[in-house]
C-alpha atoms as a PDB file:
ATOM      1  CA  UNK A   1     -56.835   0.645 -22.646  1.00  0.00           C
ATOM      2  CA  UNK A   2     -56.253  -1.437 -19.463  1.00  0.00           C
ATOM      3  CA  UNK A   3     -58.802  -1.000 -16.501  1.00  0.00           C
ATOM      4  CA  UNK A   4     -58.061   1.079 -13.192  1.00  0.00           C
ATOM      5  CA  UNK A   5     -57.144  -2.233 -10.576  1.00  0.00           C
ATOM      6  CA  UNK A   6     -58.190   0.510  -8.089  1.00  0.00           C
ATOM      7  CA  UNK A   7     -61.273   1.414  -9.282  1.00  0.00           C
ATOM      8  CA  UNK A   8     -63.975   0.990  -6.740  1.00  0.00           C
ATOM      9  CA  UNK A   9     -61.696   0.167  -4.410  1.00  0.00           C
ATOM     10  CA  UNK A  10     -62.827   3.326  -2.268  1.00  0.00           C
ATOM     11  CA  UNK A  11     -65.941   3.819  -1.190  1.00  0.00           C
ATOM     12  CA  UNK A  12     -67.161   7.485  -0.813  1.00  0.00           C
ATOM     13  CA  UNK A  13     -67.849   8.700   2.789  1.00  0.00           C
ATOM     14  CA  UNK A  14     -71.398   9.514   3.028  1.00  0.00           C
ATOM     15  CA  UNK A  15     -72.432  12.113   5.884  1.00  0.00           C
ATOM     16  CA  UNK A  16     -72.834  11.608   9.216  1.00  0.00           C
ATOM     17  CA  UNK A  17     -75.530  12.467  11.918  1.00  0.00           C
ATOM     18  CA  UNK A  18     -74.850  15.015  14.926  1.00  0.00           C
ATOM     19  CA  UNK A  19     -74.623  12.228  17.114  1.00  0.00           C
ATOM     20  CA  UNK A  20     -71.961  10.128  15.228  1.00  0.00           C
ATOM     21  CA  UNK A  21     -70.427  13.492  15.067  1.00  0.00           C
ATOM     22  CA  UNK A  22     -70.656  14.187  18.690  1.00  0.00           C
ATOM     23  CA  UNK A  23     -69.281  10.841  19.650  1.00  0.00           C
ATOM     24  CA  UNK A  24     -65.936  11.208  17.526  1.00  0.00           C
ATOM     25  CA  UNK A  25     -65.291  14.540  18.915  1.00  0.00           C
ATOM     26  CA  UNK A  26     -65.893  13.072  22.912  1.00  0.00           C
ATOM     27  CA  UNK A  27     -63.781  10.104  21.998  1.00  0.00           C
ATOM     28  CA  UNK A  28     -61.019  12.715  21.048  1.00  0.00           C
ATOM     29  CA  UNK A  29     -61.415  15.017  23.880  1.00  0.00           C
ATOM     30  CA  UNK A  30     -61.234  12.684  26.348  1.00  0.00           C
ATOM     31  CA  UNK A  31     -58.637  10.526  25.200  1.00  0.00           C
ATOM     32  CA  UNK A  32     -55.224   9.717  27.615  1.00  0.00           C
ATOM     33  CA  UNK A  33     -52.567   7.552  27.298  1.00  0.00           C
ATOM     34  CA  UNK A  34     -53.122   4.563  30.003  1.00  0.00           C
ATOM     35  CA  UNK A  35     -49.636   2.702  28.949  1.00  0.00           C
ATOM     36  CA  UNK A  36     -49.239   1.664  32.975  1.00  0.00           C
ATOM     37  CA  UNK A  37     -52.506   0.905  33.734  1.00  0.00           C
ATOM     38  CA  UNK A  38     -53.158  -2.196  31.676  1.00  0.00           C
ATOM     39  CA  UNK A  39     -55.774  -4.634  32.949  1.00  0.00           C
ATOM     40  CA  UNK A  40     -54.738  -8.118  33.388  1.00  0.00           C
ATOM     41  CA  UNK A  41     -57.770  -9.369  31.974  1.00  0.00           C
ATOM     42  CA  UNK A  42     -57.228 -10.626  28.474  1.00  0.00           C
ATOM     43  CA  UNK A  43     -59.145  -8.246  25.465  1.00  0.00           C
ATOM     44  CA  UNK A  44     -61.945 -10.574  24.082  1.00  0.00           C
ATOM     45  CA  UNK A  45     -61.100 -12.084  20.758  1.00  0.00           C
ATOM     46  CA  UNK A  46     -63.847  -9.579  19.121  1.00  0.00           C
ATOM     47  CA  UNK A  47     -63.123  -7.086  20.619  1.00  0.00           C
ATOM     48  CA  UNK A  48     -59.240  -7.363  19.395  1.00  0.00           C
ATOM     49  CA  UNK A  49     -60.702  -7.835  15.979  1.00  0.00           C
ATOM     50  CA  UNK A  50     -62.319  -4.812  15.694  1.00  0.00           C
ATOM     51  CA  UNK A  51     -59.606  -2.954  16.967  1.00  0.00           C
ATOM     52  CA  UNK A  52     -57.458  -4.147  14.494  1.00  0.00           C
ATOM     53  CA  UNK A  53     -59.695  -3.782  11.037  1.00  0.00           C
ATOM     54  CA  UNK A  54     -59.949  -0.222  12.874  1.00  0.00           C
ATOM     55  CA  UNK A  55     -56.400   0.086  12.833  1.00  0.00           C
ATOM     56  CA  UNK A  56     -56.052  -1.250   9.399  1.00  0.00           C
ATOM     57  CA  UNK A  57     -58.235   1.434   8.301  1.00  0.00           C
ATOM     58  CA  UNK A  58     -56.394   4.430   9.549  1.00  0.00           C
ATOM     59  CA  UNK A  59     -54.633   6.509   7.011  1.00  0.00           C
ATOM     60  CA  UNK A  60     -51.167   6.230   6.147  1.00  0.00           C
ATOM     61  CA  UNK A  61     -49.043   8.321   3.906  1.00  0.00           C
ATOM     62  CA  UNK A  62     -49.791   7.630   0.135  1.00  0.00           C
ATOM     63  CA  UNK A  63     -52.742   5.337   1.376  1.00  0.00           C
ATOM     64  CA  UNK A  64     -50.679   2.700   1.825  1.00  0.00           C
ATOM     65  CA  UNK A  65     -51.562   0.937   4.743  1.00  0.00           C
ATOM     66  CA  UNK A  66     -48.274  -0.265   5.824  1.00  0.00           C
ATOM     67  CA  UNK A  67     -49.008  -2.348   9.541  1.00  0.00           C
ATOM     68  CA  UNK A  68     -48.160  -5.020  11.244  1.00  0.00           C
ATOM     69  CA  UNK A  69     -49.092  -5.742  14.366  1.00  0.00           C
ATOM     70  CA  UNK A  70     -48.015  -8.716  16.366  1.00  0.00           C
ATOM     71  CA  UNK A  71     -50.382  -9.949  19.330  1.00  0.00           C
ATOM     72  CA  UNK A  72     -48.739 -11.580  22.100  1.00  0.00           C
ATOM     73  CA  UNK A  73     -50.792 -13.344  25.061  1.00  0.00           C
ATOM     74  CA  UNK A  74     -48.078 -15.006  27.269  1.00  0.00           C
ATOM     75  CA  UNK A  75     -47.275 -12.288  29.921  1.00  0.00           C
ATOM     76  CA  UNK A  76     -43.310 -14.629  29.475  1.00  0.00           C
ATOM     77  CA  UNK A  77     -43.151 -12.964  26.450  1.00  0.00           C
ATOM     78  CA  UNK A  78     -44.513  -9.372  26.835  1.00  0.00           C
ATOM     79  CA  UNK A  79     -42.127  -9.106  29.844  1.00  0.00           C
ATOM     80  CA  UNK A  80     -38.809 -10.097  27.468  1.00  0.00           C
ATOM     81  CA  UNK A  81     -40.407  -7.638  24.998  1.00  0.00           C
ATOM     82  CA  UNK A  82     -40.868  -4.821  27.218  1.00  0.00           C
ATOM     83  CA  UNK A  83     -36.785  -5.541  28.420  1.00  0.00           C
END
């Protein structure tokens, strides 16, 4: 009998306190979308980094994690992007 290659490979969510709680359900409530009101100021390297394990982490269908994200500083080549 082979061995599960996925075994362990999730780790069970463990509870979490009324103020983790609270803080999830403010960051949802107050959400907006800000697509036109970028800063020009770049985001800090670890900043980006967490952002992006975050994003790594989100759910997918079939838990297959399936992004790719592409990080472009040169406002050159954000402009020919965005046209």
């Amino acid at each position: 009998m082979q061995a599960d290659p996925f075994s362990g490979a999730l780790t069970p969510a463990s509870g979490f306190s009324d103020q983790e709680r609270a803080s999830v359900y403010r960051a949802i409530e107050t959400r907006r979308d800000v697509r036109d009101q970028f800063l020009p100021q770049p985001v800090p390297d670890d900043v980006l980094r967490r952002l992006l394990n975050a994003a790594h982490a989100a759910p997918s269908v079939g838990f297959m994690q399936p992004w790719n994200f592409i990080m472009v500083r040169e406002a050159a080549v954000r402009e020919a992007a965005w046209q």
